[in-house]
PDB file of N, CA and C in Angstrom:
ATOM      1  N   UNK A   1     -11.017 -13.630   5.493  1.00  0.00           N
ATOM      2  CA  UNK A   1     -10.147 -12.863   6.361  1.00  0.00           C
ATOM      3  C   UNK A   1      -9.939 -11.471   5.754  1.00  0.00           C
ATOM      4  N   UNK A   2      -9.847 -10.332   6.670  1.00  0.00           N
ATOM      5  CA  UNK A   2      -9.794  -9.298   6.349  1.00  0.00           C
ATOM      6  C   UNK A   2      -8.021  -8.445   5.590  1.00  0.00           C
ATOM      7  N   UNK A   3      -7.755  -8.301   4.746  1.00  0.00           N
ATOM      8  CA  UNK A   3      -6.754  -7.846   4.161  1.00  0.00           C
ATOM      9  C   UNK A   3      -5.673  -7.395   5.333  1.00  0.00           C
ATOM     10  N   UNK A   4      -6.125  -6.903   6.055  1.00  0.00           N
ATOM     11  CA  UNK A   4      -5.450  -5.817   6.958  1.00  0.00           C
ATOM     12  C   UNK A   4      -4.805  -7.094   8.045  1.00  0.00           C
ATOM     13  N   UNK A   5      -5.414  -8.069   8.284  1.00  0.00           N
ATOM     14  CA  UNK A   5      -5.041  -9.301   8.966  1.00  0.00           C
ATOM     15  C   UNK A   5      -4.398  -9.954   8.418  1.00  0.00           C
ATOM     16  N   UNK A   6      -3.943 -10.091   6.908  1.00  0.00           N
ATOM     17  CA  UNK A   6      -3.233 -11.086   6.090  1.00  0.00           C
ATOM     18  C   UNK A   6      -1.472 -10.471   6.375  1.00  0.00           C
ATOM     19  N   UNK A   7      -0.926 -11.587   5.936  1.00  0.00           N
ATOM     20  CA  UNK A   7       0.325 -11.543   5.948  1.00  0.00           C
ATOM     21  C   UNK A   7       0.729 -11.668   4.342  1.00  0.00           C
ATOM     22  N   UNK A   8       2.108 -10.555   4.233  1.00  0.00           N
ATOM     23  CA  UNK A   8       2.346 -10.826   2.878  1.00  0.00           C
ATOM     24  C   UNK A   8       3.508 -11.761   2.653  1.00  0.00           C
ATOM     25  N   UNK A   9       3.134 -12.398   1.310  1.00  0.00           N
ATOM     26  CA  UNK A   9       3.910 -13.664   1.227  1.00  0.00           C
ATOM     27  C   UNK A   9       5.155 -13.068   0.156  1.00  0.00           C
ATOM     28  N   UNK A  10       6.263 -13.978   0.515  1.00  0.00           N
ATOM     29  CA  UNK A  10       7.287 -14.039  -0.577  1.00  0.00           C
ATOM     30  C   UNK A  10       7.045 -14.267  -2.348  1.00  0.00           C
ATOM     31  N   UNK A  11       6.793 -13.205  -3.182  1.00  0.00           N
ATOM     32  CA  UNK A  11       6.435 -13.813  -4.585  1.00  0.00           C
ATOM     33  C   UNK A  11       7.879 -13.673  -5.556  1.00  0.00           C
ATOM     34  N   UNK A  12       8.280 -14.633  -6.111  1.00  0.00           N
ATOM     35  CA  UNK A  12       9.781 -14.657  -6.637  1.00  0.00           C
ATOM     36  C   UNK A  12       9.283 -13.896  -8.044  1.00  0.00           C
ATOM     37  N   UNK A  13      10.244 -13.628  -8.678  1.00  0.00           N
ATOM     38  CA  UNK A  13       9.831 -12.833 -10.322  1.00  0.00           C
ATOM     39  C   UNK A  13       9.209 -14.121 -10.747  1.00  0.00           C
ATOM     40  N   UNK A  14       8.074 -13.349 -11.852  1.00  0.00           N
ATOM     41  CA  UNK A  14       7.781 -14.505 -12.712  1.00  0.00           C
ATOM     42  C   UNK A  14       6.250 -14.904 -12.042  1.00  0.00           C
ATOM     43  N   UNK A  15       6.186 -15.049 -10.450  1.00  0.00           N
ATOM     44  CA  UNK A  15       4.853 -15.271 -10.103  1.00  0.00           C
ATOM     45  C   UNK A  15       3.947 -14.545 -10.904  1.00  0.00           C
ATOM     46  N   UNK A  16       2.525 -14.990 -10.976  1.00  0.00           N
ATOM     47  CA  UNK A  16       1.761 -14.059 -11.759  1.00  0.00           C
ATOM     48  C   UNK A  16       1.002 -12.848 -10.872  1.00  0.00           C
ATOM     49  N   UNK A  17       0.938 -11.590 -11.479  1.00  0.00           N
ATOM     50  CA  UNK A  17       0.534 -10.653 -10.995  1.00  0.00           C
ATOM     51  C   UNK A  17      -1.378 -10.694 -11.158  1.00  0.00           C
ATOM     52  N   UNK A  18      -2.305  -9.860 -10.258  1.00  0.00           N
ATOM     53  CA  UNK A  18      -3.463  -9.883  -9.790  1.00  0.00           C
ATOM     54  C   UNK A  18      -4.155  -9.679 -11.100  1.00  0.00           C
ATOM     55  N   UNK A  19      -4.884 -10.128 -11.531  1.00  0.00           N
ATOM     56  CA  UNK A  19      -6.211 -10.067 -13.009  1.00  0.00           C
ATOM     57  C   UNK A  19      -6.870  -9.078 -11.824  1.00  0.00           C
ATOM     58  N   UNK A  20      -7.152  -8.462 -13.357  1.00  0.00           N
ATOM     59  CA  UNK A  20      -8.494  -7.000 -12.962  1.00  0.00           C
ATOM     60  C   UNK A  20      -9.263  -7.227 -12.006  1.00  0.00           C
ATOM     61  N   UNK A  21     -10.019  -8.964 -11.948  1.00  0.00           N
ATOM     62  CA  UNK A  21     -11.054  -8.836 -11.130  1.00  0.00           C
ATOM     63  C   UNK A  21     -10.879  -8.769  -9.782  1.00  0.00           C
ATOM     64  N   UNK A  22      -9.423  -9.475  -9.780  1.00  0.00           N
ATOM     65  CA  UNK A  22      -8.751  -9.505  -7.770  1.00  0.00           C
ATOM     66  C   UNK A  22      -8.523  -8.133  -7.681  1.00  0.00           C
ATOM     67  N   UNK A  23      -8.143  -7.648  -8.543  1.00  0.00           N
ATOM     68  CA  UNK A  23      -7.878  -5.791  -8.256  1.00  0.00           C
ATOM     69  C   UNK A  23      -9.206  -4.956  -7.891  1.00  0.00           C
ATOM     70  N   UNK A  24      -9.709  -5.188  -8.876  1.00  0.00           N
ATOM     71  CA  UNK A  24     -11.484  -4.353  -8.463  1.00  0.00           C
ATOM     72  C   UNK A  24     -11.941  -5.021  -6.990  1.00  0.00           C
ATOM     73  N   UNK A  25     -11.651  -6.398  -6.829  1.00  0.00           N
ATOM     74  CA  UNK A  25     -12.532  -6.774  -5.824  1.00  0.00           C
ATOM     75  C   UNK A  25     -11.383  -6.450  -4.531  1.00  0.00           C
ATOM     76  N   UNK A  26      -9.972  -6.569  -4.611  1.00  0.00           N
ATOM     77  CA  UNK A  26      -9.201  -5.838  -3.527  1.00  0.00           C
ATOM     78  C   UNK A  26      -9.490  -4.380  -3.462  1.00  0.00           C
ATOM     79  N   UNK A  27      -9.814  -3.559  -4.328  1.00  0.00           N
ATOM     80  CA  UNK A  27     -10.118  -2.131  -4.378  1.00  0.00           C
ATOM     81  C   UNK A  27     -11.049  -1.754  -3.375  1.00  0.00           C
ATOM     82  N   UNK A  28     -12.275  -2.856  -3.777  1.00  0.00           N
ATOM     83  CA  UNK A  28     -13.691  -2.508  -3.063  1.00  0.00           C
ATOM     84  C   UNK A  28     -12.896  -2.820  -1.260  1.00  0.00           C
ATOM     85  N   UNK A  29     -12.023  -3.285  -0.967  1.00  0.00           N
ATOM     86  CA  UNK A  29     -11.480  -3.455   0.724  1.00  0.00           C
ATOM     87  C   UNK A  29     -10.981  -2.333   1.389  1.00  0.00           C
ATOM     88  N   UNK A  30     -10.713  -1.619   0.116  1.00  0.00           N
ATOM     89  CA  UNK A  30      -9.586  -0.285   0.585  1.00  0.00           C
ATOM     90  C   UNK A  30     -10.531   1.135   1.036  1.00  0.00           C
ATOM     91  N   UNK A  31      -9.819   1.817   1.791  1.00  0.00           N
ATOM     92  CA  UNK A  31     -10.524   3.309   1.305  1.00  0.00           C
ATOM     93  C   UNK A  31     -10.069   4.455   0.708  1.00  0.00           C
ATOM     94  N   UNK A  32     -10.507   4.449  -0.264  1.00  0.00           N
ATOM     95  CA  UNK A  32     -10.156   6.131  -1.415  1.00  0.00           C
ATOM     96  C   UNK A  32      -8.804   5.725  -1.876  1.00  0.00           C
ATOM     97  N   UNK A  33      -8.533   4.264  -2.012  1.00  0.00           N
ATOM     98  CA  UNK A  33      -7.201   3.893  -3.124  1.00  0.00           C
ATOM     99  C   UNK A  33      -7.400   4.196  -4.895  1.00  0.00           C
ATOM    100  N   UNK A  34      -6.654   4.180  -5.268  1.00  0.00           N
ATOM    101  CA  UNK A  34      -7.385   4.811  -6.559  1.00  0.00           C
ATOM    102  C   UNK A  34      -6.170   3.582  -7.548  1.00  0.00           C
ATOM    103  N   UNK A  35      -6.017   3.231  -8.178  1.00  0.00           N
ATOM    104  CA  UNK A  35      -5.275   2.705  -9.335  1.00  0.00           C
ATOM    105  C   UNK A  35      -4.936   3.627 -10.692  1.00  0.00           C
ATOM    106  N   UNK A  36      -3.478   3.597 -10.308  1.00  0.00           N
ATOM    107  CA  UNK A  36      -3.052   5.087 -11.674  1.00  0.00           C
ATOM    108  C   UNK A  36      -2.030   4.155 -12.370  1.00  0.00           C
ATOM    109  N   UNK A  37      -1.833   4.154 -13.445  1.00  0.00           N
ATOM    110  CA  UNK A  37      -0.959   3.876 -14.285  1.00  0.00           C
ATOM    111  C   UNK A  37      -0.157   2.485 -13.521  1.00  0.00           C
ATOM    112  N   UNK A  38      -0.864   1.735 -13.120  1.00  0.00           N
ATOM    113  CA  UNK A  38      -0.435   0.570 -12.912  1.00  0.00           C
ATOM    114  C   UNK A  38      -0.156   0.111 -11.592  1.00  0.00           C
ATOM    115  N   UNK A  39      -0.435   1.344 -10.722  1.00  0.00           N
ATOM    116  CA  UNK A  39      -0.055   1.187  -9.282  1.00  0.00           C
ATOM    117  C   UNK A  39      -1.275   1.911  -8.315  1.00  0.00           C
ATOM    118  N   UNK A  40      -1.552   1.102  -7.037  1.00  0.00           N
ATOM    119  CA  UNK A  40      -2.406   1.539  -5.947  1.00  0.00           C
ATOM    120  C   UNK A  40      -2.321   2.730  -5.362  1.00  0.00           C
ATOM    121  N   UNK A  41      -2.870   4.150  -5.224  1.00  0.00           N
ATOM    122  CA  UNK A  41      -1.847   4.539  -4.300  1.00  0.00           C
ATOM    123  C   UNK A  41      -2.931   6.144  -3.838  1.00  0.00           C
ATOM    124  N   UNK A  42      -2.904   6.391  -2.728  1.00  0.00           N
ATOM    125  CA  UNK A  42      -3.378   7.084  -1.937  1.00  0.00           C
ATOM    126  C   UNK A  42      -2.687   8.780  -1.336  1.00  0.00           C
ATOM    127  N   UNK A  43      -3.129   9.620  -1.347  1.00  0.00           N
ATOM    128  CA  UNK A  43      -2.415  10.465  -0.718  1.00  0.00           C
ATOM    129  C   UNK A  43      -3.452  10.990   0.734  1.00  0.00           C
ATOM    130  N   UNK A  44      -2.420  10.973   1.500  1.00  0.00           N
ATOM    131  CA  UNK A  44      -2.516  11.302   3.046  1.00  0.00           C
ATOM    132  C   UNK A  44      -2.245  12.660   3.490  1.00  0.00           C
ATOM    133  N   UNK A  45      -3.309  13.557   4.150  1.00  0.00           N
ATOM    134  CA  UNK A  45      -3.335  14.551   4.222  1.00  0.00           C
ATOM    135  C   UNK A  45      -3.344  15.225   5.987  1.00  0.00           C
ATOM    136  N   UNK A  46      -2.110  15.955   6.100  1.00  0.00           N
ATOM    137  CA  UNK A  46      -1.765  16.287   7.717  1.00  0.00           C
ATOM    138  C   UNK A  46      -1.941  17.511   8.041  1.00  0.00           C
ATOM    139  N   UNK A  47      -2.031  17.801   9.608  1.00  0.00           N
ATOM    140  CA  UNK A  47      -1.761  19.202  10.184  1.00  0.00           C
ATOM    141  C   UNK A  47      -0.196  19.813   9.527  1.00  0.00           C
ATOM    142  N   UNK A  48       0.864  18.957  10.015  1.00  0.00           N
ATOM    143  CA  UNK A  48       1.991  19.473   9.819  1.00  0.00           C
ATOM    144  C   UNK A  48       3.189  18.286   9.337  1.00  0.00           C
ATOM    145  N   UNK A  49       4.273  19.030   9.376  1.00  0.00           N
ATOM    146  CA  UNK A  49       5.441  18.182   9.271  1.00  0.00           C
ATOM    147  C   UNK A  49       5.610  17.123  10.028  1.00  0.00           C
ATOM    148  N   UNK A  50       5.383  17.067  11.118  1.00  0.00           N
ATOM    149  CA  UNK A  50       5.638  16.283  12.106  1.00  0.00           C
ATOM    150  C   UNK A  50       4.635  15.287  11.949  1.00  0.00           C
ATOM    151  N   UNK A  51       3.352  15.553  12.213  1.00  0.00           N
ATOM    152  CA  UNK A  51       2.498  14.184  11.586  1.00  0.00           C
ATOM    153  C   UNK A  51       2.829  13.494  10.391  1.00  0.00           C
ATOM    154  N   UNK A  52       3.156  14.444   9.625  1.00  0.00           N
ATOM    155  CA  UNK A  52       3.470  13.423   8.030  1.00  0.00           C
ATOM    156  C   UNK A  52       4.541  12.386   8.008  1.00  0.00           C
ATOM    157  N   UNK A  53       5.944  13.005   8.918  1.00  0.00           N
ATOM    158  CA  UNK A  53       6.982  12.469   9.228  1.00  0.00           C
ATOM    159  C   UNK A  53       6.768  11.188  10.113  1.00  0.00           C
ATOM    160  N   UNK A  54       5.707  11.036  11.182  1.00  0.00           N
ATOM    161  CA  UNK A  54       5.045  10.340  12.230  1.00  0.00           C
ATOM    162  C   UNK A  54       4.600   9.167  10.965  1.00  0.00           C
ATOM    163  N   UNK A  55       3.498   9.762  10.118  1.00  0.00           N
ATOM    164  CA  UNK A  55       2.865   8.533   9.728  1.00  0.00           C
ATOM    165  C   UNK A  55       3.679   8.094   8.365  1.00  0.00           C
ATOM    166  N   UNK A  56       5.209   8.453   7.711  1.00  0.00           N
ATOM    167  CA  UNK A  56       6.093   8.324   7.384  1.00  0.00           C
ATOM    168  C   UNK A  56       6.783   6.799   8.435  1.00  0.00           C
ATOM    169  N   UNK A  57       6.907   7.326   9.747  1.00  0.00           N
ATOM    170  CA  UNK A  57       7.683   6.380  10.156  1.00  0.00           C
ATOM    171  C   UNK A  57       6.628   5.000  10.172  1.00  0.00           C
ATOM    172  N   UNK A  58       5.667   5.137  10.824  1.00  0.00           N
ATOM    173  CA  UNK A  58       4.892   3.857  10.263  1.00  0.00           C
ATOM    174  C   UNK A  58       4.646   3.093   9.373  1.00  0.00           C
ATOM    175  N   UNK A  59       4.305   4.129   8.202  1.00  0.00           N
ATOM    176  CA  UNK A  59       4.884   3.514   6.837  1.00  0.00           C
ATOM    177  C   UNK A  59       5.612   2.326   6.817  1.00  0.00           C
ATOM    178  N   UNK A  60       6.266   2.992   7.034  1.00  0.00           N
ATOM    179  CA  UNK A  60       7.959   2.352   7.340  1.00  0.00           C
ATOM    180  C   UNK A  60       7.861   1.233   7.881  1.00  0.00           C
ATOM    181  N   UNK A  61       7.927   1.384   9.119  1.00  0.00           N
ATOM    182  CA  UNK A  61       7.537   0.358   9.887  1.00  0.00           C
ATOM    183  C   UNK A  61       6.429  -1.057   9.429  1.00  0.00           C
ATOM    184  N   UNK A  62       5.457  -1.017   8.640  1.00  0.00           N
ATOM    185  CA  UNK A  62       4.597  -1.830   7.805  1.00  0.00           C
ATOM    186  C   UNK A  62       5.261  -2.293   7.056  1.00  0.00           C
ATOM    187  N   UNK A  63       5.916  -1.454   6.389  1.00  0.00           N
ATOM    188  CA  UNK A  63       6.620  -2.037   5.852  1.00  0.00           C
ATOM    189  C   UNK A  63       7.848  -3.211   5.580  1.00  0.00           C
ATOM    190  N   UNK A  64       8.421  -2.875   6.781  1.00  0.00           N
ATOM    191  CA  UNK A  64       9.516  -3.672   7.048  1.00  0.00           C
ATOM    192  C   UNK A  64       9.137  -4.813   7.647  1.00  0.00           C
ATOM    193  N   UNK A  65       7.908  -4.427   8.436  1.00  0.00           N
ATOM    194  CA  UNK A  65       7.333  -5.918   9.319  1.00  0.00           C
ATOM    195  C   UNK A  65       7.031  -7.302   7.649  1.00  0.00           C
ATOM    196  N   UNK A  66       6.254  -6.435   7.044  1.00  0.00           N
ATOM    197  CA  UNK A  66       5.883  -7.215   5.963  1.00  0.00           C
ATOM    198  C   UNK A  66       6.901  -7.400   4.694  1.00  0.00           C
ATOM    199  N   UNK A  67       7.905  -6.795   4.488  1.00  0.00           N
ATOM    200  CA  UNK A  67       9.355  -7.566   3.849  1.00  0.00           C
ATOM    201  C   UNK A  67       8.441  -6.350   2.084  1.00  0.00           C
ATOM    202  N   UNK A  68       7.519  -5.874   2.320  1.00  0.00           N
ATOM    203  CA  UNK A  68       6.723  -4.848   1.276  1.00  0.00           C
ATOM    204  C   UNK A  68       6.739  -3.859   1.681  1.00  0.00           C
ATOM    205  N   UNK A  69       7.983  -2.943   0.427  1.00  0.00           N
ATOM    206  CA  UNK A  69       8.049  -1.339   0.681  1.00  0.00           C
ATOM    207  C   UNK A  69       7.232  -0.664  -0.610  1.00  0.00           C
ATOM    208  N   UNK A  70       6.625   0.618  -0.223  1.00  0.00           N
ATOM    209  CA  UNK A  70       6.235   1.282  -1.417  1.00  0.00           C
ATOM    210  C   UNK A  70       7.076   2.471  -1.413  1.00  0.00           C
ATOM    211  N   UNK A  71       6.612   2.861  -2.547  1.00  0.00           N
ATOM    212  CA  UNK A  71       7.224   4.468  -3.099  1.00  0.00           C
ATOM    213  C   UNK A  71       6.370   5.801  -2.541  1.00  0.00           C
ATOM    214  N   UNK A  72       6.621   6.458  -1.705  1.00  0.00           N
ATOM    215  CA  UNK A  72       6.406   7.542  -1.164  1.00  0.00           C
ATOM    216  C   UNK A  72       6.896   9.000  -1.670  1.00  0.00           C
ATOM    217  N   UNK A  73       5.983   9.887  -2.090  1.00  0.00           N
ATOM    218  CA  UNK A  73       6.332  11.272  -2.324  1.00  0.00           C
ATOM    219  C   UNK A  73       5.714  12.064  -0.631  1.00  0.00           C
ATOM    220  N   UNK A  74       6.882  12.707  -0.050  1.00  0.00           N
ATOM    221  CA  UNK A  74       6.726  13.433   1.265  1.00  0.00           C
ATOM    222  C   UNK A  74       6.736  15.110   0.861  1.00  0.00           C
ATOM    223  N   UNK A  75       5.553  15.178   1.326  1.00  0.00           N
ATOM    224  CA  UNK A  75       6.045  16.853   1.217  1.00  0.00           C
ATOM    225  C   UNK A  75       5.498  17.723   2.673  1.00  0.00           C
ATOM    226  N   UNK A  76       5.301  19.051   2.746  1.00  0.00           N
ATOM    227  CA  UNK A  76       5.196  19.401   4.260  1.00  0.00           C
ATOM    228  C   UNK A  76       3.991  18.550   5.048  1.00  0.00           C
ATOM    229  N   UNK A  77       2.928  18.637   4.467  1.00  0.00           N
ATOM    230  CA  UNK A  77       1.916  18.338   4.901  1.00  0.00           C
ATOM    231  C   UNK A  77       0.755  17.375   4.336  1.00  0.00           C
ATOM    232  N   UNK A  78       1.497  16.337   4.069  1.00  0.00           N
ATOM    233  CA  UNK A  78       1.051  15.279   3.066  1.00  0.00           C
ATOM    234  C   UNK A  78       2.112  14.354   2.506  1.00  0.00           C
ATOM    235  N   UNK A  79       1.213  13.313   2.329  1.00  0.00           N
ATOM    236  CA  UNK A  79       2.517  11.602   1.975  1.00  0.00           C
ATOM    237  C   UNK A  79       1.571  10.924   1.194  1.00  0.00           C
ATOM    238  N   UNK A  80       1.894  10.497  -0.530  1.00  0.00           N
ATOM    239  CA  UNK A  80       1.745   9.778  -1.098  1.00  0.00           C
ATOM    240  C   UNK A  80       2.211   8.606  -0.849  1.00  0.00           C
ATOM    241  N   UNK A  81       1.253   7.424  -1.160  1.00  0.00           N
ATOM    242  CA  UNK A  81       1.687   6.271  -1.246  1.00  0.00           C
ATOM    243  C   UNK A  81       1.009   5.390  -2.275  1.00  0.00           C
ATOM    244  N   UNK A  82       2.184   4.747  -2.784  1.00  0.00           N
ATOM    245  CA  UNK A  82       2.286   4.164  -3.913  1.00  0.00           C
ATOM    246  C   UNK A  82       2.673   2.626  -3.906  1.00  0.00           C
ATOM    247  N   UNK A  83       1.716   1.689  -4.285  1.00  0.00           N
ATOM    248  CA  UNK A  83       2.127   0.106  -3.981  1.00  0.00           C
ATOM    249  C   UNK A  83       1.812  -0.411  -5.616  1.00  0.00           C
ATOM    250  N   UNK A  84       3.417  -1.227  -5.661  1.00  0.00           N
ATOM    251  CA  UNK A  84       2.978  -2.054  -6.668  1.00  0.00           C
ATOM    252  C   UNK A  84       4.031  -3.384  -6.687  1.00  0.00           C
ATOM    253  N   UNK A  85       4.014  -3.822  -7.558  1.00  0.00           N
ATOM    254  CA  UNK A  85       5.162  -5.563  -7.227  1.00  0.00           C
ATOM    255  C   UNK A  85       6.065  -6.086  -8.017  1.00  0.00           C
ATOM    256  N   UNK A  86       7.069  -5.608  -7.876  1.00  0.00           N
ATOM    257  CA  UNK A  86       8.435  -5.272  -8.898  1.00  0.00           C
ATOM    258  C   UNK A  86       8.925  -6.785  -9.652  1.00  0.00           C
ATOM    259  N   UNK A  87       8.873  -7.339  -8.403  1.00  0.00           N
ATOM    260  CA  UNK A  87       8.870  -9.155  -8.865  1.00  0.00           C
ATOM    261  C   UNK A  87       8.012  -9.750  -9.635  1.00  0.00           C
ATOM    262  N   UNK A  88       6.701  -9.079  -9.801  1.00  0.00           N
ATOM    263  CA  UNK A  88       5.200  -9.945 -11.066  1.00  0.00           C
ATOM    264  C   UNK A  88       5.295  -8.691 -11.860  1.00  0.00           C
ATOM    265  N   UNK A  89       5.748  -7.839 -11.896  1.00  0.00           N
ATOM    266  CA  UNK A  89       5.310  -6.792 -12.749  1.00  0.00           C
ATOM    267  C   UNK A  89       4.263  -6.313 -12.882  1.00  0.00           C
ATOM    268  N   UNK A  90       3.440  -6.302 -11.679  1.00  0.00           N
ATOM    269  CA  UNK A  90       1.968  -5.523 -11.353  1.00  0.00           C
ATOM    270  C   UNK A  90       1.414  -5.671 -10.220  1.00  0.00           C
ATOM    271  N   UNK A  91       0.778  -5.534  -9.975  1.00  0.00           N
ATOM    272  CA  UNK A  91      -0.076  -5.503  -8.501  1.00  0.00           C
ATOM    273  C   UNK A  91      -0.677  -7.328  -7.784  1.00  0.00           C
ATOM    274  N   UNK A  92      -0.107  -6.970  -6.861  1.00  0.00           N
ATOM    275  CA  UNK A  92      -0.069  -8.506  -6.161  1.00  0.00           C
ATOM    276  C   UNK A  92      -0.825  -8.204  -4.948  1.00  0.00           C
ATOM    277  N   UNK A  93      -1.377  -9.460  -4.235  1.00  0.00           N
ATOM    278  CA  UNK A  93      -1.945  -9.345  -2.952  1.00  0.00           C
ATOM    279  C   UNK A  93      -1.496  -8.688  -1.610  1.00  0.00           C
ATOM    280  N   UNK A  94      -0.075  -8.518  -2.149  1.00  0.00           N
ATOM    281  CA  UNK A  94       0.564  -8.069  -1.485  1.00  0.00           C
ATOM    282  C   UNK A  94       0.604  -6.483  -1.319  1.00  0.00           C
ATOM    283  N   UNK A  95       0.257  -5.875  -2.346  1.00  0.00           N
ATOM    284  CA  UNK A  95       0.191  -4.558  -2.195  1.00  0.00           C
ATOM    285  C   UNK A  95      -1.438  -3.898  -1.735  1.00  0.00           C
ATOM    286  N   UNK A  96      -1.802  -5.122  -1.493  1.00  0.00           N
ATOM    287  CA  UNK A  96      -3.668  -4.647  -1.164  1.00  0.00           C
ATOM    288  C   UNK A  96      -3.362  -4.403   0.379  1.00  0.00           C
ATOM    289  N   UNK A  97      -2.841  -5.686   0.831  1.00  0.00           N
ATOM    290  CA  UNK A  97      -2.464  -6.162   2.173  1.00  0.00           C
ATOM    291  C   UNK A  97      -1.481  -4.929   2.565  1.00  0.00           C
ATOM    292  N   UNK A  98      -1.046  -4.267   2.597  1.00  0.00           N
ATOM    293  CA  UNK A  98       0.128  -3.131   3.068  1.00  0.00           C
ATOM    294  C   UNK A  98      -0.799  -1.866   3.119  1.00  0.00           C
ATOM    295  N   UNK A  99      -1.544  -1.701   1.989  1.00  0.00           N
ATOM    296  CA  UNK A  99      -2.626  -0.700   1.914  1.00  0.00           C
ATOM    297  C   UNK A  99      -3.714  -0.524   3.004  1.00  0.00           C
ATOM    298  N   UNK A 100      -4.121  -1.979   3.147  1.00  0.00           N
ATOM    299  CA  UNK A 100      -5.469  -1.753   4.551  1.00  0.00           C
ATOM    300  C   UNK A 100      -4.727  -2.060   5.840  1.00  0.00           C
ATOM    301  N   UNK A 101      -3.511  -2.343   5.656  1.00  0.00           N
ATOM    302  CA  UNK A 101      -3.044  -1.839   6.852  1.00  0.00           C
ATOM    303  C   UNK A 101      -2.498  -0.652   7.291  1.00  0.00           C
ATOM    304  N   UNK A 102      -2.152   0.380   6.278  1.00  0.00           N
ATOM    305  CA  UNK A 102      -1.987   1.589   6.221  1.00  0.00           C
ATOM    306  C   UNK A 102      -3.264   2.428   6.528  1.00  0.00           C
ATOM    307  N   UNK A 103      -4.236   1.530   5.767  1.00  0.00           N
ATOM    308  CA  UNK A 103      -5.633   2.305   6.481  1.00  0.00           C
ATOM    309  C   UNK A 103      -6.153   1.979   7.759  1.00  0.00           C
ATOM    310  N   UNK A 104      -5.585   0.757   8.111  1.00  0.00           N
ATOM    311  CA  UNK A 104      -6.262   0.634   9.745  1.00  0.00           C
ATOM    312  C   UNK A 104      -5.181   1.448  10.896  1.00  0.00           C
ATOM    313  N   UNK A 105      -4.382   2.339  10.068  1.00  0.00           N
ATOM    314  CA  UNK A 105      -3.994   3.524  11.226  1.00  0.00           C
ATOM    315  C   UNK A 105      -4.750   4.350  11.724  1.00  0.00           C
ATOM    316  N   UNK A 106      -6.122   4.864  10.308  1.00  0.00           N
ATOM    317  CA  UNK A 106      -6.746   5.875  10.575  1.00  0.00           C
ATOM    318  C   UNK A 106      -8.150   5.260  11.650  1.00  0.00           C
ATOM    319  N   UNK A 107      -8.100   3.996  11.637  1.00  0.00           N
ATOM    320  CA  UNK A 107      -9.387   3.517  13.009  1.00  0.00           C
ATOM    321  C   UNK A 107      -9.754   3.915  13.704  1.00  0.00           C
TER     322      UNK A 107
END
């Protein structure tokens, strides 16, 4: 099943967070995600304020559907996004899954 189709699950602290190889091989699903200092994360590039703010609210919206928020830097014309899993202390399936659905906006 395709990432972007998965649902993210409840992981309590303590679950274990993703080994390198689920990361490299969730990586290869994504497009132009990059892994920095411990976290997934992409920057999105707009005409203007208003698109950024637009694909801001979606964000959002993914977010909340899936109970998984990330950390966002907004500025005029562009939105970082940043996924990682506060409860395992690293990157979970869950932050792959929020990512290719962030990318199946651009379809």
């Amino acid at each position: 099943m395709q990432l972007s189709q998965m649902q993210c699950r409840e992981l309590p602290k303590g679950s274990p967070a993703a080994t390198s190889q689920q990361v490299a091989d969730y990586l290869k699903q994504l497009n132009d995600w990059a892994l920095t200092n411990g976290v997934i994360e992409k920057t999105f590039s707009f005409k203007d304020y208003y698109q950024t703010i637009a694909f801001v609210n979606a964000v959002a919206w993914i977010a909340n559907s899936q109970n998984h928020h990330p950390d966002l830097v907004v500025g005029y014309n562009k939105c970082t996004v940043k996924y990682s899993t506060h409860s395992v202390g690293g990157l979970s399936e869950n932050d792959f899954i929020c990512a290719a659905r962030i990318d199946a906006l651009f379809r």
